[in-house]
N, C-alpha and C. Protein backbone atom coordinates (compact mmCIF):
# COMPACT_ATOMS: atom_id res chain seq x y z
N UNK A 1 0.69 42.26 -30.68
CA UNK A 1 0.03 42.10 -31.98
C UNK A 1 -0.10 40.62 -32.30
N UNK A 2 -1.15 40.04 -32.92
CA UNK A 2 -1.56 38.60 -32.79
C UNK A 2 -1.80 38.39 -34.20
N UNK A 3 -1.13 37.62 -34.54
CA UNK A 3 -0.95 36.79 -36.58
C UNK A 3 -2.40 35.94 -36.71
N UNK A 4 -3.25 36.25 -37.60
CA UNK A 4 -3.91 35.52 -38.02
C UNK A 4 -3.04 34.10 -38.82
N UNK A 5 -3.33 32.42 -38.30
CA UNK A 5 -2.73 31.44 -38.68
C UNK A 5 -3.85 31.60 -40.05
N UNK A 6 -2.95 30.78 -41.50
CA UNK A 6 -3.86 30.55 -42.47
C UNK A 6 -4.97 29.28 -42.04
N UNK A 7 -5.50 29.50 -42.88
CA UNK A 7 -6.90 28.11 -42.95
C UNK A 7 -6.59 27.00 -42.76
N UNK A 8 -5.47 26.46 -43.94
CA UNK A 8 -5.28 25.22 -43.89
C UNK A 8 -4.55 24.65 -42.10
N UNK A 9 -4.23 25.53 -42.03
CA UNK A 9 -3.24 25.53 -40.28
C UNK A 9 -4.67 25.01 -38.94
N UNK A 10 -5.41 26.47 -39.26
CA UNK A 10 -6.71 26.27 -38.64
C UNK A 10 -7.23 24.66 -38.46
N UNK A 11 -7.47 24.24 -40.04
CA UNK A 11 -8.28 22.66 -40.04
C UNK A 11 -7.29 21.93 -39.25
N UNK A 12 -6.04 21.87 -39.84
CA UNK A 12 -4.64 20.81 -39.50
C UNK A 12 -5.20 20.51 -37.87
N UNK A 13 -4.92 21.82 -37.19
CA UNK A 13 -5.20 21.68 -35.41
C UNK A 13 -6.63 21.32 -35.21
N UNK A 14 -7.54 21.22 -35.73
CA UNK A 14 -8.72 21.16 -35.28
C UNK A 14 -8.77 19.66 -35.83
N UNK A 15 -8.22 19.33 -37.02
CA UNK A 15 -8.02 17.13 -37.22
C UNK A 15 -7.21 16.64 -35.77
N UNK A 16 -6.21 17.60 -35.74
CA UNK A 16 -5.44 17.23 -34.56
C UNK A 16 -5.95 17.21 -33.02
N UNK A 17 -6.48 18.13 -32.48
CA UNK A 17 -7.63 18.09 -31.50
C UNK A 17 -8.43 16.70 -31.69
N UNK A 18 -9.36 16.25 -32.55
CA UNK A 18 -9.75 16.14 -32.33
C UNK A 18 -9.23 14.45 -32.82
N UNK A 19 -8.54 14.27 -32.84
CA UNK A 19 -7.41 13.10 -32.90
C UNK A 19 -7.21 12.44 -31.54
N UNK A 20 -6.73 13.51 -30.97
CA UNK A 20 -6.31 13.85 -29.45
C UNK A 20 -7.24 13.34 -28.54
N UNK A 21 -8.40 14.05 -29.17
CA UNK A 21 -9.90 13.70 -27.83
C UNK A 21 -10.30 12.38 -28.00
N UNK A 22 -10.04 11.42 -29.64
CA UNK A 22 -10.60 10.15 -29.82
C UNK A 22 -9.74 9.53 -28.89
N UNK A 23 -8.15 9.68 -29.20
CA UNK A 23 -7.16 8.94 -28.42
C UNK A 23 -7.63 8.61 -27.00
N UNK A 24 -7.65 9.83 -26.81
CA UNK A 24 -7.48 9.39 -25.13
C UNK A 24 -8.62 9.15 -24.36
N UNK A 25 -9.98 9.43 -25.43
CA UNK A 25 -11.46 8.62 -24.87
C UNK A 25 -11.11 6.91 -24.85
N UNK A 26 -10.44 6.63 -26.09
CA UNK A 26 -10.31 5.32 -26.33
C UNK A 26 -9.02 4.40 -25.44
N UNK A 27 -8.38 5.45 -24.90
CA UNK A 27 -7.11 4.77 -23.84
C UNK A 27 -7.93 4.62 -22.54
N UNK A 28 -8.73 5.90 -22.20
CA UNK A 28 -9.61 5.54 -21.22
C UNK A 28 -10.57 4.66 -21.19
N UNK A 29 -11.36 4.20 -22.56
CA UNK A 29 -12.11 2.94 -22.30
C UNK A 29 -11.34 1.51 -22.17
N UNK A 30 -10.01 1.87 -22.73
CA UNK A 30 -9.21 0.48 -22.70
C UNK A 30 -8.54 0.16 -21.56
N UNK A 31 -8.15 1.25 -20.45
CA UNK A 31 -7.68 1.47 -19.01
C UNK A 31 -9.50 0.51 -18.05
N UNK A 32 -10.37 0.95 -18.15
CA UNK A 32 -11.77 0.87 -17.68
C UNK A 32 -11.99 -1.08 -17.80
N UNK A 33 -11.39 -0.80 -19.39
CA UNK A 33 -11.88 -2.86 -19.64
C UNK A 33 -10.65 -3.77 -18.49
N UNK A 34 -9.37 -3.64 -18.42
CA UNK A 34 -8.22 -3.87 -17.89
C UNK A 34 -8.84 -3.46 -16.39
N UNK A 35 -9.13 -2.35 -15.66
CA UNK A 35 -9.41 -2.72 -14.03
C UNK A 35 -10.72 -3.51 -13.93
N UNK A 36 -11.64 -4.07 -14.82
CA UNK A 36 -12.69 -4.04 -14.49
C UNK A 36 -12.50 -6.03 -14.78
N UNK A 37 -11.10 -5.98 -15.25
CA UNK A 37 -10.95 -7.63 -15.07
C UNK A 37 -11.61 -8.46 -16.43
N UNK A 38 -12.53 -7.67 -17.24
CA UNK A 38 -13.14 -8.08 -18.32
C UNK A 38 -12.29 -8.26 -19.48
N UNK A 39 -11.12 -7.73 -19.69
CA UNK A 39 -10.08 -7.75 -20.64
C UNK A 39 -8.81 -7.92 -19.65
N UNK A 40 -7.90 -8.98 -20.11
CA UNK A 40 -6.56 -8.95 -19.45
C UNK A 40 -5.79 -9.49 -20.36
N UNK A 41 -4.24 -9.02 -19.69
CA UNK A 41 -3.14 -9.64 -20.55
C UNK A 41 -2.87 -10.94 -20.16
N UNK A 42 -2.38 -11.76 -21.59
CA UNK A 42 -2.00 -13.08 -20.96
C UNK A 42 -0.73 -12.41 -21.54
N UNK A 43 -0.43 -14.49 -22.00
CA UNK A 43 1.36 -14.69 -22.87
C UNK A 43 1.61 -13.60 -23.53
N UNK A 44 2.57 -12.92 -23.81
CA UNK A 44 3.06 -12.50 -24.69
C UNK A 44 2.52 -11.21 -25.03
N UNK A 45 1.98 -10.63 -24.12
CA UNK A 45 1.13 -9.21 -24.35
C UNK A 45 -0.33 -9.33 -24.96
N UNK A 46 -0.27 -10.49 -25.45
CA UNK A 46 -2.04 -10.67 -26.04
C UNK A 46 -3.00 -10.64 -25.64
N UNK A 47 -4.04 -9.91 -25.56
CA UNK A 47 -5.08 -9.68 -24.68
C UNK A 47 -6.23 -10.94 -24.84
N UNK A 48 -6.66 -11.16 -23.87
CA UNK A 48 -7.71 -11.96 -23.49
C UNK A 48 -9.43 -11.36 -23.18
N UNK A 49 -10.32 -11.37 -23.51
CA UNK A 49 -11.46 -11.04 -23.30
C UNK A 49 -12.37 -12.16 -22.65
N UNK A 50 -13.09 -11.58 -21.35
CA UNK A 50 -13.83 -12.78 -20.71
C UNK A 50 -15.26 -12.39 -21.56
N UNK A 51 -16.25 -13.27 -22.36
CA UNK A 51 -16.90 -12.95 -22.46
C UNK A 51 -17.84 -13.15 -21.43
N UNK A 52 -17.50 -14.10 -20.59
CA UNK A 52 -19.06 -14.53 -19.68
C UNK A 52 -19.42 -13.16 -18.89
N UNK A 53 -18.85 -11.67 -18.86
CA UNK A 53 -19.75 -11.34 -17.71
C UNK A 53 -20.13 -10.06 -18.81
């Protein structure tokens, strides 16, 4: 037998999903800038951006 979750539960997971899908589009574009040499770490963890290419 299967519980209907209330509404507000419903939205909660579906902000959360889709939380989830921004995250890890945006870890993957930030993984992509880092191999591609266009963004790197210097001192102190601070990132560097080449603009020339």
């Amino acid at each position: 037998m299967k519980f209907a979750a209330p509404c507000g539960m419903d939205a909660e997971m579906a902000g959360l999903e889709a939380r989830r899908v921004k995250t890890r589009n945006l870890k993957q574009a930030m993984m992509q800038e880092l191999l591609t040499g266009r963004t790197r770490l210097v001192e102190n963890g601070k990132l560097k951006v080449d603009s020339a290419r």
